[in-house]
C-alpha atoms as a PDB file:
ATOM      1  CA  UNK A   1      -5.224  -1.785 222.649  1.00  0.00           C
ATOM      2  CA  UNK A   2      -3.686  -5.127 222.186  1.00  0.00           C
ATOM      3  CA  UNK A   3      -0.330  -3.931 224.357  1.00  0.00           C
ATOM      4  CA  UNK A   4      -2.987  -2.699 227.560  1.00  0.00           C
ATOM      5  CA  UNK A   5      -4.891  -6.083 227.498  1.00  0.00           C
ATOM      6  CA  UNK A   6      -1.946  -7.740 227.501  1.00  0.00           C
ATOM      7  CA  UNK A   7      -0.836  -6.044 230.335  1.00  0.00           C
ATOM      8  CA  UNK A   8      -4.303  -6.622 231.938  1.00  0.00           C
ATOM      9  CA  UNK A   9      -3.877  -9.679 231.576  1.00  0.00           C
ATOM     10  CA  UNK A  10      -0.228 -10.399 233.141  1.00  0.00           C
ATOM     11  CA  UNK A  11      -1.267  -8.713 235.932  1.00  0.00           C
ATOM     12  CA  UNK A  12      -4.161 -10.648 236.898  1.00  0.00           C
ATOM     13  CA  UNK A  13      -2.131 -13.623 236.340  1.00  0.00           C
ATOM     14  CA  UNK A  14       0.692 -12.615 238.458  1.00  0.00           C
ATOM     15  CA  UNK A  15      -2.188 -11.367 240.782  1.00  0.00           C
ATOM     16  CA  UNK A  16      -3.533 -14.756 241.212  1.00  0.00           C
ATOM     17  CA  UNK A  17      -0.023 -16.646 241.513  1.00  0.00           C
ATOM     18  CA  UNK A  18       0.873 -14.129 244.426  1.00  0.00           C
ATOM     19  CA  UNK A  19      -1.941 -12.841 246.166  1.00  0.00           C
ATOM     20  CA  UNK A  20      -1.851 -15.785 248.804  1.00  0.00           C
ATOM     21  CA  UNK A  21       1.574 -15.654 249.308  1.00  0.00           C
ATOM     22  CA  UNK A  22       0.647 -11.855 249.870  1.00  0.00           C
ATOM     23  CA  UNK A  23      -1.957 -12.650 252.421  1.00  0.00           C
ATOM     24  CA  UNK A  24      -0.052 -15.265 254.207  1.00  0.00           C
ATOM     25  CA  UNK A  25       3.167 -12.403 255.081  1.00  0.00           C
ATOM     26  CA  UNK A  26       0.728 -10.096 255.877  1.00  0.00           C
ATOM     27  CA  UNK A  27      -1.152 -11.933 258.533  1.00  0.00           C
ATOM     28  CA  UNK A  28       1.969 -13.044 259.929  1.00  0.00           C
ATOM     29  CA  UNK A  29       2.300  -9.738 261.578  1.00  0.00           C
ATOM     30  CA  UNK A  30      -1.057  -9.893 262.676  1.00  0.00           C
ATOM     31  CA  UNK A  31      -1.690  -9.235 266.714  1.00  0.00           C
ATOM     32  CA  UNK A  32      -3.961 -11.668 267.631  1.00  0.00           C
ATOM     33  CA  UNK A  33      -4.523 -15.051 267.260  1.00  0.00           C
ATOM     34  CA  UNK A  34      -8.181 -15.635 267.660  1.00  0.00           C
ATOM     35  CA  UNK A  35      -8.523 -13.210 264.616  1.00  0.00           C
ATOM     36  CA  UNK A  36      -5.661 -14.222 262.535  1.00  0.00           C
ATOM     37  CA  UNK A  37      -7.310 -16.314 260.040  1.00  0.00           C
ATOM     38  CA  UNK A  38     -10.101 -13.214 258.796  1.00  0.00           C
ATOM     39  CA  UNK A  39      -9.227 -10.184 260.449  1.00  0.00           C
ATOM     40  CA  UNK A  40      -6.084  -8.101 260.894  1.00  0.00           C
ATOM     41  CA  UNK A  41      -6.301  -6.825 264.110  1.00  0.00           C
ATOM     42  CA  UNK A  42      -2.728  -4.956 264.831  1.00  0.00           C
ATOM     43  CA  UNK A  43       0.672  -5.002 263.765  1.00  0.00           C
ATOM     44  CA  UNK A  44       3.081  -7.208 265.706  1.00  0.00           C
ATOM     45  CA  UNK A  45       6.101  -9.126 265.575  1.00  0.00           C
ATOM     46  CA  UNK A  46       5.561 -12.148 268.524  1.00  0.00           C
ATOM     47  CA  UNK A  47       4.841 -14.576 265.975  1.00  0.00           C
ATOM     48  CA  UNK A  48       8.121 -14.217 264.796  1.00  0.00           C
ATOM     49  CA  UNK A  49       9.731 -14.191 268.388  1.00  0.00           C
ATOM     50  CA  UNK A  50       7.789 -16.784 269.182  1.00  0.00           C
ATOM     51  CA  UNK A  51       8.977 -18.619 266.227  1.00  0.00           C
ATOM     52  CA  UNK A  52      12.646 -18.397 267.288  1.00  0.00           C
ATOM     53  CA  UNK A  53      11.946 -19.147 270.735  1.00  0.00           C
ATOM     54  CA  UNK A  54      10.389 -22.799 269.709  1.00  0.00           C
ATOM     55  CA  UNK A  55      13.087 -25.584 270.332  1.00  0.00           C
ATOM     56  CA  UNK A  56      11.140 -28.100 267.332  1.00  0.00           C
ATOM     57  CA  UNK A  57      11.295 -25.531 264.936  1.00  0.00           C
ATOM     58  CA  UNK A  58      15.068 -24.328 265.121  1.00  0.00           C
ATOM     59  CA  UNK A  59      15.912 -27.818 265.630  1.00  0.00           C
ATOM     60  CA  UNK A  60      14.033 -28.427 262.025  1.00  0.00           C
ATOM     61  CA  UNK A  61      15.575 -24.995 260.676  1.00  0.00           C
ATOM     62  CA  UNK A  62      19.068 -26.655 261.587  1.00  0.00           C
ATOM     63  CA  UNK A  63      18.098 -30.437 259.439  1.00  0.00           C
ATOM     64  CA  UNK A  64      16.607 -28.268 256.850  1.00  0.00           C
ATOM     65  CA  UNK A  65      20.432 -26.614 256.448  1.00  0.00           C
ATOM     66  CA  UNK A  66      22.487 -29.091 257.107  1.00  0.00           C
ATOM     67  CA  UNK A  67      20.547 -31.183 254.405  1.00  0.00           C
ATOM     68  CA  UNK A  68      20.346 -28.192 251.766  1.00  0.00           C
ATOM     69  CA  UNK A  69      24.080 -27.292 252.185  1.00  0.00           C
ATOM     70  CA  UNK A  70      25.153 -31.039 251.827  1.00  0.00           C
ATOM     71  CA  UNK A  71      22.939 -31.682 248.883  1.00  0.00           C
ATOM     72  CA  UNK A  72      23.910 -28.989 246.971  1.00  0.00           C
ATOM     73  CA  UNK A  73      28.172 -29.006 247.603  1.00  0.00           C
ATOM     74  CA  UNK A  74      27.791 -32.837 246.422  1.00  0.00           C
ATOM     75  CA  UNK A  75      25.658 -32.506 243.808  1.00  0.00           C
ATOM     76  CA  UNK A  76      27.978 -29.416 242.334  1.00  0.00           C
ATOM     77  CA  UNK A  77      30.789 -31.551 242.568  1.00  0.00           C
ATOM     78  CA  UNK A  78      29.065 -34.592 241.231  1.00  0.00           C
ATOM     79  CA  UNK A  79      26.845 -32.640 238.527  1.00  0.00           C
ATOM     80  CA  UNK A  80      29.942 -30.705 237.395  1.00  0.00           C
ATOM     81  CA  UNK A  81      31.887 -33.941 236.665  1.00  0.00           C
ATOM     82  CA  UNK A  82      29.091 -35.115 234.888  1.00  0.00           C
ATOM     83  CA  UNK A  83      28.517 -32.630 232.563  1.00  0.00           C
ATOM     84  CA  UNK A  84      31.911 -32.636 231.763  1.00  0.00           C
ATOM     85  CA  UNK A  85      31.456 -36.412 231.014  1.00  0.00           C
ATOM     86  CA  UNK A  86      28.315 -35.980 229.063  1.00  0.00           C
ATOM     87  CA  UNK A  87      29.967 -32.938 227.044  1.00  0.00           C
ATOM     88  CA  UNK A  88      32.441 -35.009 225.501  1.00  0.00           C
ATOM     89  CA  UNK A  89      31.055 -37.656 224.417  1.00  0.00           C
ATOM     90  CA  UNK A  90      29.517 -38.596 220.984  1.00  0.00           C
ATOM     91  CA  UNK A  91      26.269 -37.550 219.868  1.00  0.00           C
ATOM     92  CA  UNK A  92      24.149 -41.143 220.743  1.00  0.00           C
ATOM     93  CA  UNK A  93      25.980 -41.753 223.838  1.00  0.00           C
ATOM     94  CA  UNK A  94      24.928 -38.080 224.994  1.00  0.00           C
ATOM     95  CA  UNK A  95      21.282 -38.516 223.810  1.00  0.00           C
ATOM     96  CA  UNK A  96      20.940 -41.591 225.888  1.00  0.00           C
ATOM     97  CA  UNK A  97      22.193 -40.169 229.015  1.00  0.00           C
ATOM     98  CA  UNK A  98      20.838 -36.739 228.644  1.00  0.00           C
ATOM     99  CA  UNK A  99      17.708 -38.706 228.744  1.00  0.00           C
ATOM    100  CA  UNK A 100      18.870 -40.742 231.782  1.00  0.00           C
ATOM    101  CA  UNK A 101      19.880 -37.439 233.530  1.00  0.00           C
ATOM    102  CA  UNK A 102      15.913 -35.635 233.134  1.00  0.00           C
ATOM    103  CA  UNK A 103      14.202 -39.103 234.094  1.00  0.00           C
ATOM    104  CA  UNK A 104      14.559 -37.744 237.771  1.00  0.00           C
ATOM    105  CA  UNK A 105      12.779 -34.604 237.082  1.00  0.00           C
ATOM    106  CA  UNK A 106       9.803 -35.674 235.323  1.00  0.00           C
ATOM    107  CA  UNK A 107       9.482 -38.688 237.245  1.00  0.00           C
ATOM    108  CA  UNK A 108       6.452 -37.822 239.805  1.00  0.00           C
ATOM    109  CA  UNK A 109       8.362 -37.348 243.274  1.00  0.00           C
ATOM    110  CA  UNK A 110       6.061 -39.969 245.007  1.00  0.00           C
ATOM    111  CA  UNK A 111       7.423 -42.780 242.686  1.00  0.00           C
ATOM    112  CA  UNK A 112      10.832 -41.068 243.658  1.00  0.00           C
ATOM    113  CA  UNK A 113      10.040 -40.883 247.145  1.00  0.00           C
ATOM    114  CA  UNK A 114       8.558 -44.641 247.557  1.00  0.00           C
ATOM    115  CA  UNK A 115      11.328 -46.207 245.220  1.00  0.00           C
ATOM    116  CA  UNK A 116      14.126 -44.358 247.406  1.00  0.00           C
ATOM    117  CA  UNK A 117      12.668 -45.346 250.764  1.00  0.00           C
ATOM    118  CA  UNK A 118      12.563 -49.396 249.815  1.00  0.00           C
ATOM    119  CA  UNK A 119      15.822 -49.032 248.418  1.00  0.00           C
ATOM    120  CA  UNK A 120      17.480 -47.403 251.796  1.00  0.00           C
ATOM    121  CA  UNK A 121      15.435 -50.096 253.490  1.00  0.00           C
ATOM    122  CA  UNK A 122      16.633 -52.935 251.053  1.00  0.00           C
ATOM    123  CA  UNK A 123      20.247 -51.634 251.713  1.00  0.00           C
ATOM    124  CA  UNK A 124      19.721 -52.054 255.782  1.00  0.00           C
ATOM    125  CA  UNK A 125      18.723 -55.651 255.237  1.00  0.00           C
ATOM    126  CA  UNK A 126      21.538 -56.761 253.044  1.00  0.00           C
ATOM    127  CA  UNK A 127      24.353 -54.693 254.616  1.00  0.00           C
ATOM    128  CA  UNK A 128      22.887 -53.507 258.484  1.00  0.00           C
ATOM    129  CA  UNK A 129      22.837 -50.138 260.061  1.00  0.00           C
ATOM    130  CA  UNK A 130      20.139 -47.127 260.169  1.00  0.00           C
ATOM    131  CA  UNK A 131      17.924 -47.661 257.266  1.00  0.00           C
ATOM    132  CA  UNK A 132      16.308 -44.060 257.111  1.00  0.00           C
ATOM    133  CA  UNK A 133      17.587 -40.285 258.892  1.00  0.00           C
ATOM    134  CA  UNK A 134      19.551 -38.077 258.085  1.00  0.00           C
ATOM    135  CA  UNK A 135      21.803 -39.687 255.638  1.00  0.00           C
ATOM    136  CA  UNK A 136      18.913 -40.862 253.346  1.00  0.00           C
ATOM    137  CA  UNK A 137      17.518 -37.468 253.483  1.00  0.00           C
ATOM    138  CA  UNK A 138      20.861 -36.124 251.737  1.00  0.00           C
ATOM    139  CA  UNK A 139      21.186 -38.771 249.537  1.00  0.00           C
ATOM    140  CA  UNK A 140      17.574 -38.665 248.246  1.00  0.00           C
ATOM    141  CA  UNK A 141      18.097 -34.602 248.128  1.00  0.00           C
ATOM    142  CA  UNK A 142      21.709 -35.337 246.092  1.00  0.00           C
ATOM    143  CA  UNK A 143      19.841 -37.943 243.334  1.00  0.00           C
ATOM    144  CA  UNK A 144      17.173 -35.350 242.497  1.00  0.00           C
ATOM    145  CA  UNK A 145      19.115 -32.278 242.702  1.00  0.00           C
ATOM    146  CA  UNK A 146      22.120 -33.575 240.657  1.00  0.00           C
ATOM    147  CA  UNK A 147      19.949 -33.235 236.922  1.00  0.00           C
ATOM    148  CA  UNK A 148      19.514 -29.513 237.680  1.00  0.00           C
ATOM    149  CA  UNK A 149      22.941 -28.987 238.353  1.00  0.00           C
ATOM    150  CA  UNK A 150      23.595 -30.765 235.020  1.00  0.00           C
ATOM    151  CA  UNK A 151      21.373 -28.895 233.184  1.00  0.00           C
ATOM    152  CA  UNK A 152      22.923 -25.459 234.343  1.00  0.00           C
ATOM    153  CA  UNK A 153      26.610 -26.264 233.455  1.00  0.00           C
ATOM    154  CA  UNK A 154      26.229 -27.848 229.991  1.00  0.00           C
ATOM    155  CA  UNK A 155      25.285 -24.732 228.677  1.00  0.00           C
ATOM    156  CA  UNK A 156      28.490 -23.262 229.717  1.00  0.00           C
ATOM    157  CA  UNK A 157      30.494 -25.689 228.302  1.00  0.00           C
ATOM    158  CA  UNK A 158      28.969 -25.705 225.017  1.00  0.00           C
ATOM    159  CA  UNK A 159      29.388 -21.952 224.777  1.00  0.00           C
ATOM    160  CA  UNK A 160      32.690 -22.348 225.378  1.00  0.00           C
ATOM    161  CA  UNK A 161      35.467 -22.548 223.042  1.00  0.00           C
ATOM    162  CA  UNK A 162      37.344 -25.556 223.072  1.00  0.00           C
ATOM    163  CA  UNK A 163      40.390 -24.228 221.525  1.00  0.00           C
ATOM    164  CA  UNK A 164      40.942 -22.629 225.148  1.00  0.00           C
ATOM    165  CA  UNK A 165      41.911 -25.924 226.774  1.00  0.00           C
ATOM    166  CA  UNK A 166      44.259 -27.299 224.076  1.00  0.00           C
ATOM    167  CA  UNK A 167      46.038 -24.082 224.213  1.00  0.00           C
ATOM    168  CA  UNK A 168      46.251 -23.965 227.706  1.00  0.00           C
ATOM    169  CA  UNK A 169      48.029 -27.451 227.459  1.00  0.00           C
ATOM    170  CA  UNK A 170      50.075 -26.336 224.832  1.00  0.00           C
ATOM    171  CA  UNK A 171      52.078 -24.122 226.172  1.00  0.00           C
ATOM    172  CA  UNK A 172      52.781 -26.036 229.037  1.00  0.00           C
ATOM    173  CA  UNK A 173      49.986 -26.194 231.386  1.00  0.00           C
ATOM    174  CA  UNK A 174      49.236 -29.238 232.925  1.00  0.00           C
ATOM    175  CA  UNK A 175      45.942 -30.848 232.488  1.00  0.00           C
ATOM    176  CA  UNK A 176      44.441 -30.014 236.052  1.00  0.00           C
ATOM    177  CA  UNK A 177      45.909 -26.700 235.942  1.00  0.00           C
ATOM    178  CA  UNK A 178      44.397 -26.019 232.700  1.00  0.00           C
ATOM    179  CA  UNK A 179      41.085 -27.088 233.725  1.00  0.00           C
ATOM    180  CA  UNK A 180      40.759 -25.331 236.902  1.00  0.00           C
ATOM    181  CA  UNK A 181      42.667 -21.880 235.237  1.00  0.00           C
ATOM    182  CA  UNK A 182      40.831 -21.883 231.699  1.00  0.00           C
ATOM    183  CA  UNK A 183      37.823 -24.348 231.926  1.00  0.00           C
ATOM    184  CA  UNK A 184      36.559 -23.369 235.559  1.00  0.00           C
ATOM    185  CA  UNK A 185      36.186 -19.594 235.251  1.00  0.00           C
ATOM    186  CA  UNK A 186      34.604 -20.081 231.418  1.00  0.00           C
ATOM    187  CA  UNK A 187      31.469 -22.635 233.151  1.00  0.00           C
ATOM    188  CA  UNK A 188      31.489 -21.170 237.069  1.00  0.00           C
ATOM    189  CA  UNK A 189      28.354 -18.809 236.097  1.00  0.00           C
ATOM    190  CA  UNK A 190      26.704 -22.351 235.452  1.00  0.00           C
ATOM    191  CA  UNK A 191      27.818 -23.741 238.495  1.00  0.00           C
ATOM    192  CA  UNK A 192      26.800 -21.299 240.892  1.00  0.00           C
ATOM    193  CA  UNK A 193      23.264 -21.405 239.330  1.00  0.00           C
ATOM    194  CA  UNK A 194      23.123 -25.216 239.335  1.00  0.00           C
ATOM    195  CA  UNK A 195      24.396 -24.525 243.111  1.00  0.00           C
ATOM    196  CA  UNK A 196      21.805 -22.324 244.138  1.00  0.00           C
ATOM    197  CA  UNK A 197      19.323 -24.067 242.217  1.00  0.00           C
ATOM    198  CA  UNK A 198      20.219 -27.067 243.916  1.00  0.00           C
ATOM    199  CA  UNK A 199      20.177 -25.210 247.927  1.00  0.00           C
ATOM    200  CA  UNK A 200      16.301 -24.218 247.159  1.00  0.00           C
ATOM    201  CA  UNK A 201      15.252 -27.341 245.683  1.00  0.00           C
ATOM    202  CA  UNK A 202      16.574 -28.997 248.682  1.00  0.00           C
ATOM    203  CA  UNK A 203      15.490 -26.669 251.725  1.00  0.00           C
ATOM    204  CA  UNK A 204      11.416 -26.636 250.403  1.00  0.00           C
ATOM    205  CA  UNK A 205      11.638 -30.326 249.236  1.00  0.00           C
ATOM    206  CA  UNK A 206       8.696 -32.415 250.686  1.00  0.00           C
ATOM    207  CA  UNK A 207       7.315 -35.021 249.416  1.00  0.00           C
ATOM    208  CA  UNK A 208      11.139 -37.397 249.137  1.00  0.00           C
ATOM    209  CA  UNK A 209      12.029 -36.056 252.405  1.00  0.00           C
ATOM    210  CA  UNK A 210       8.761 -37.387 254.042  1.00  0.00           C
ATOM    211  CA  UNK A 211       9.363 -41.197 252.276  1.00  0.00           C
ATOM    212  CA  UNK A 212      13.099 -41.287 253.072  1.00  0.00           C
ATOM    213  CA  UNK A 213      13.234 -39.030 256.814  1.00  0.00           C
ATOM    214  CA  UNK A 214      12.319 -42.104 259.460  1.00  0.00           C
ATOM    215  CA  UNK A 215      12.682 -39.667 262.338  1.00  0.00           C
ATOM    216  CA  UNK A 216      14.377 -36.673 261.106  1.00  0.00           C
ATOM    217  CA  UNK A 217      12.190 -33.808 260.729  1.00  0.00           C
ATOM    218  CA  UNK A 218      13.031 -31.279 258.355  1.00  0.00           C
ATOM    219  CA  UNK A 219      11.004 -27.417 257.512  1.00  0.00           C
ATOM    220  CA  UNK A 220       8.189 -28.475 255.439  1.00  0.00           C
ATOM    221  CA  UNK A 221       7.940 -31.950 257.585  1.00  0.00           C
ATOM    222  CA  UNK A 222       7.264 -30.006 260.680  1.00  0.00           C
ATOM    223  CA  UNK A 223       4.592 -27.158 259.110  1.00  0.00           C
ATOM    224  CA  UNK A 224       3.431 -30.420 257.664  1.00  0.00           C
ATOM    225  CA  UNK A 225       2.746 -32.002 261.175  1.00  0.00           C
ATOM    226  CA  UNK A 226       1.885 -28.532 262.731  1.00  0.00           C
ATOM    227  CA  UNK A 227      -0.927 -27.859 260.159  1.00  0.00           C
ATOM    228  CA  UNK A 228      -2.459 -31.636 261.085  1.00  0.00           C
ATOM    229  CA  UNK A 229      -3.132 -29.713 264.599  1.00  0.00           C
ATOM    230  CA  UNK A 230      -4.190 -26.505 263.672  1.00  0.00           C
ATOM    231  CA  UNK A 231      -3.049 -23.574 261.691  1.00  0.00           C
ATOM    232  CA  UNK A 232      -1.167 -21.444 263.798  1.00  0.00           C
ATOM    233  CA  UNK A 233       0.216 -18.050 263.402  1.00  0.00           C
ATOM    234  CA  UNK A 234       3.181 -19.124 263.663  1.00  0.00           C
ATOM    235  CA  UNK A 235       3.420 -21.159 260.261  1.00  0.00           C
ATOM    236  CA  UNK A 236       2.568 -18.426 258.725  1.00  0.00           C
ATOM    237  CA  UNK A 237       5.867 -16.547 260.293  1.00  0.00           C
ATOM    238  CA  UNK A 238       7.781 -19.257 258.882  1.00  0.00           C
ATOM    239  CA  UNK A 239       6.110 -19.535 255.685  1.00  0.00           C
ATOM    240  CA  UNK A 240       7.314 -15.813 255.213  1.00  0.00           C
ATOM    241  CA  UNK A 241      10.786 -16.628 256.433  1.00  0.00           C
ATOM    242  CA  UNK A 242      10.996 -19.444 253.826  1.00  0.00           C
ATOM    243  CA  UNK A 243       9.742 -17.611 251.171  1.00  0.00           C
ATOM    244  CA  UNK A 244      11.751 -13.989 251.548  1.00  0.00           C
ATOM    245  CA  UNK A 245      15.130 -16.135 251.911  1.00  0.00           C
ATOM    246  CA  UNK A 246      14.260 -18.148 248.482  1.00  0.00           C
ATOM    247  CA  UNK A 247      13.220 -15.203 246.559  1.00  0.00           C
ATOM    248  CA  UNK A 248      16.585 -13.348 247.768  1.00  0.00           C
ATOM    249  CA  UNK A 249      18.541 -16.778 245.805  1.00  0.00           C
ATOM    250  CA  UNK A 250      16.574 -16.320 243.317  1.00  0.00           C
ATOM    251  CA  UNK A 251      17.297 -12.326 243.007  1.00  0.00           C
ATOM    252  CA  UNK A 252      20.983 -13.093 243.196  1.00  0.00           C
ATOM    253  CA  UNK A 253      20.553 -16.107 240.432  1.00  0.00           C
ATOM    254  CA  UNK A 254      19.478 -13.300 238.230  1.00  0.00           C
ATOM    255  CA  UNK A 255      21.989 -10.727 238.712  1.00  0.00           C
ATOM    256  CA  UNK A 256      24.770 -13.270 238.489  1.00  0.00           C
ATOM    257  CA  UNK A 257      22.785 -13.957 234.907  1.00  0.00           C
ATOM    258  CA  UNK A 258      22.121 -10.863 233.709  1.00  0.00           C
ATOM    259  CA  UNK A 259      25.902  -9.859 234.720  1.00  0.00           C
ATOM    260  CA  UNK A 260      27.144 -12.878 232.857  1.00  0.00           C
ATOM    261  CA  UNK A 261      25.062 -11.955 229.677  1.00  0.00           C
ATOM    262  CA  UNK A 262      26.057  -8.381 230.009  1.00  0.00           C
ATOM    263  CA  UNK A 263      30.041  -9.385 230.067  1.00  0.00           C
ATOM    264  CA  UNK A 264      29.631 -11.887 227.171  1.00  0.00           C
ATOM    265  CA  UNK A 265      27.531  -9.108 224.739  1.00  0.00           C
ATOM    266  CA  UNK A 266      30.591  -6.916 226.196  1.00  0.00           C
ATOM    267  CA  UNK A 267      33.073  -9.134 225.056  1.00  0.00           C
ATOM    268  CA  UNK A 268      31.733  -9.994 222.093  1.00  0.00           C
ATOM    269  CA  UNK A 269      31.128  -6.075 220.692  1.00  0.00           C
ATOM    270  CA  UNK A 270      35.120  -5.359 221.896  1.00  0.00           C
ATOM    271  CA  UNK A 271      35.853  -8.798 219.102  1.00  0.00           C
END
């Protein structure tokens, strides 16, 4: 009894998280448009031709990547390097900037967004040049993406031995061969993650990109400023898009996980 209203239960809560999302796809095939919003009239695909036919939106599509892709190879690289810092050192220097590293992601993105803009702004003053575009928009994307990255590799590096790296070096590998032959394949399940992680934070990110943009219109900016106007069929089109390509990273996060745990439960059972 207790197992079937438990069930009953994670079902209607899974029901409620999804069913607009449900809605939305399903009306983006709708025919018409005068009906869209109650009624589904016909199954068609024009809002999605339509949607790759409008200049705005692939010119949004192509800030929206550009930004993603740069945020997330920098904050890898950057994020990586730090939790290799972080790893070794001592237990109350770690504490303190463990607790440095989360401020970003509990601090309410509005705060983030309004502190970033007036710095990018106080920059232009002191030192000239474009104070906000695309350049802000990657730099705000890389300061709040870089604690998730952080956050997926430390793991990895505290499961891993650290006999592996001293005995790497002592027969005779160098130090940067060592790391990228022993360390790197140990913690690149973590980095991949903190990757991914880091693309789909950036590509659906609001709120800092509409402080820190000036001109630059990204995705969300744009269904932002269409849905000022009026809700057309065609957001929901994109909505779907948006949503089918981050639940296919997040489908891939998971096998990469599940394969990980699978190999280390495989490795430890042959030991």
């Amino acid at each position: 009894m207790k197992k079937a209203v438990g069930r009953i239960y994670t079902f209607l809560i899974f029901l409620f998280l999804y069913a607009p999302i449900l809605v939305l796809i399903v009306f983006s095939f709708n025919d018409t448009e005068t009906a869209s919003r109650t009624v589904f009239s016909g199954f068609s695909l024009k809002w999605y031709v339509k949607l790759f036919e409008d200049r705005l939106i692939l010119e949004a599509l192509r800030n929206t990547l550009i930004i993603a892709i740069a945020a997330a190879a920098v904050s890898t690289v950057l994020g990586t390097m730090a939790a290799i810092g972080i790893n070794s050192m001592k237990r109350l220097p770690r504490r303190v900037m463990m607790n440095i590293t989360n401020f970003p992601m509990v601090n309410p993105e509005i705060v983030t967004g309004v502190s970033l803009m007036l710095l990018f702004v106080f920059a232009v003053g002191l030192f000239g040049g474009r104070s906000l575009g695309l350049a802000s928009i990657i730099a705000s994307h890389i300061t709040f993406c870089l604690p998730y990255v952080i956050l997926s590799v430390l793991p990895k590096l505290r499961q891993m031995d650290p006999a592996l790296y001293e005995a790497a070096q002592d027969l005779g590998c160098p130090p940067a061969k060592a790391f990228f032959k022993v360390v790197m394949p140990e913690i690149m399940p973590g980095i991949v993650t903190g990757m991914i992680m880091a693309f789909t934070l950036s590509i659906d990110d609001f709120v800092i990109s509409y402080f820190t943009s000036g001109t630059t219109q990204t995705l969300p900016i744009y269904i932002y400023s269409m849905t000022r106007k009026r809700v057309s069929p065609e957001i929901n089109a994109l909505s779907t898009v948006l949503f089918a390509a981050v639940m296919a990273l997040l489908i891939v996060v998971n096998l990469r996980t599940a394969k990980a745990n699978r190999q280390l439960q495989e490795k430890e059972g042959g030991n």
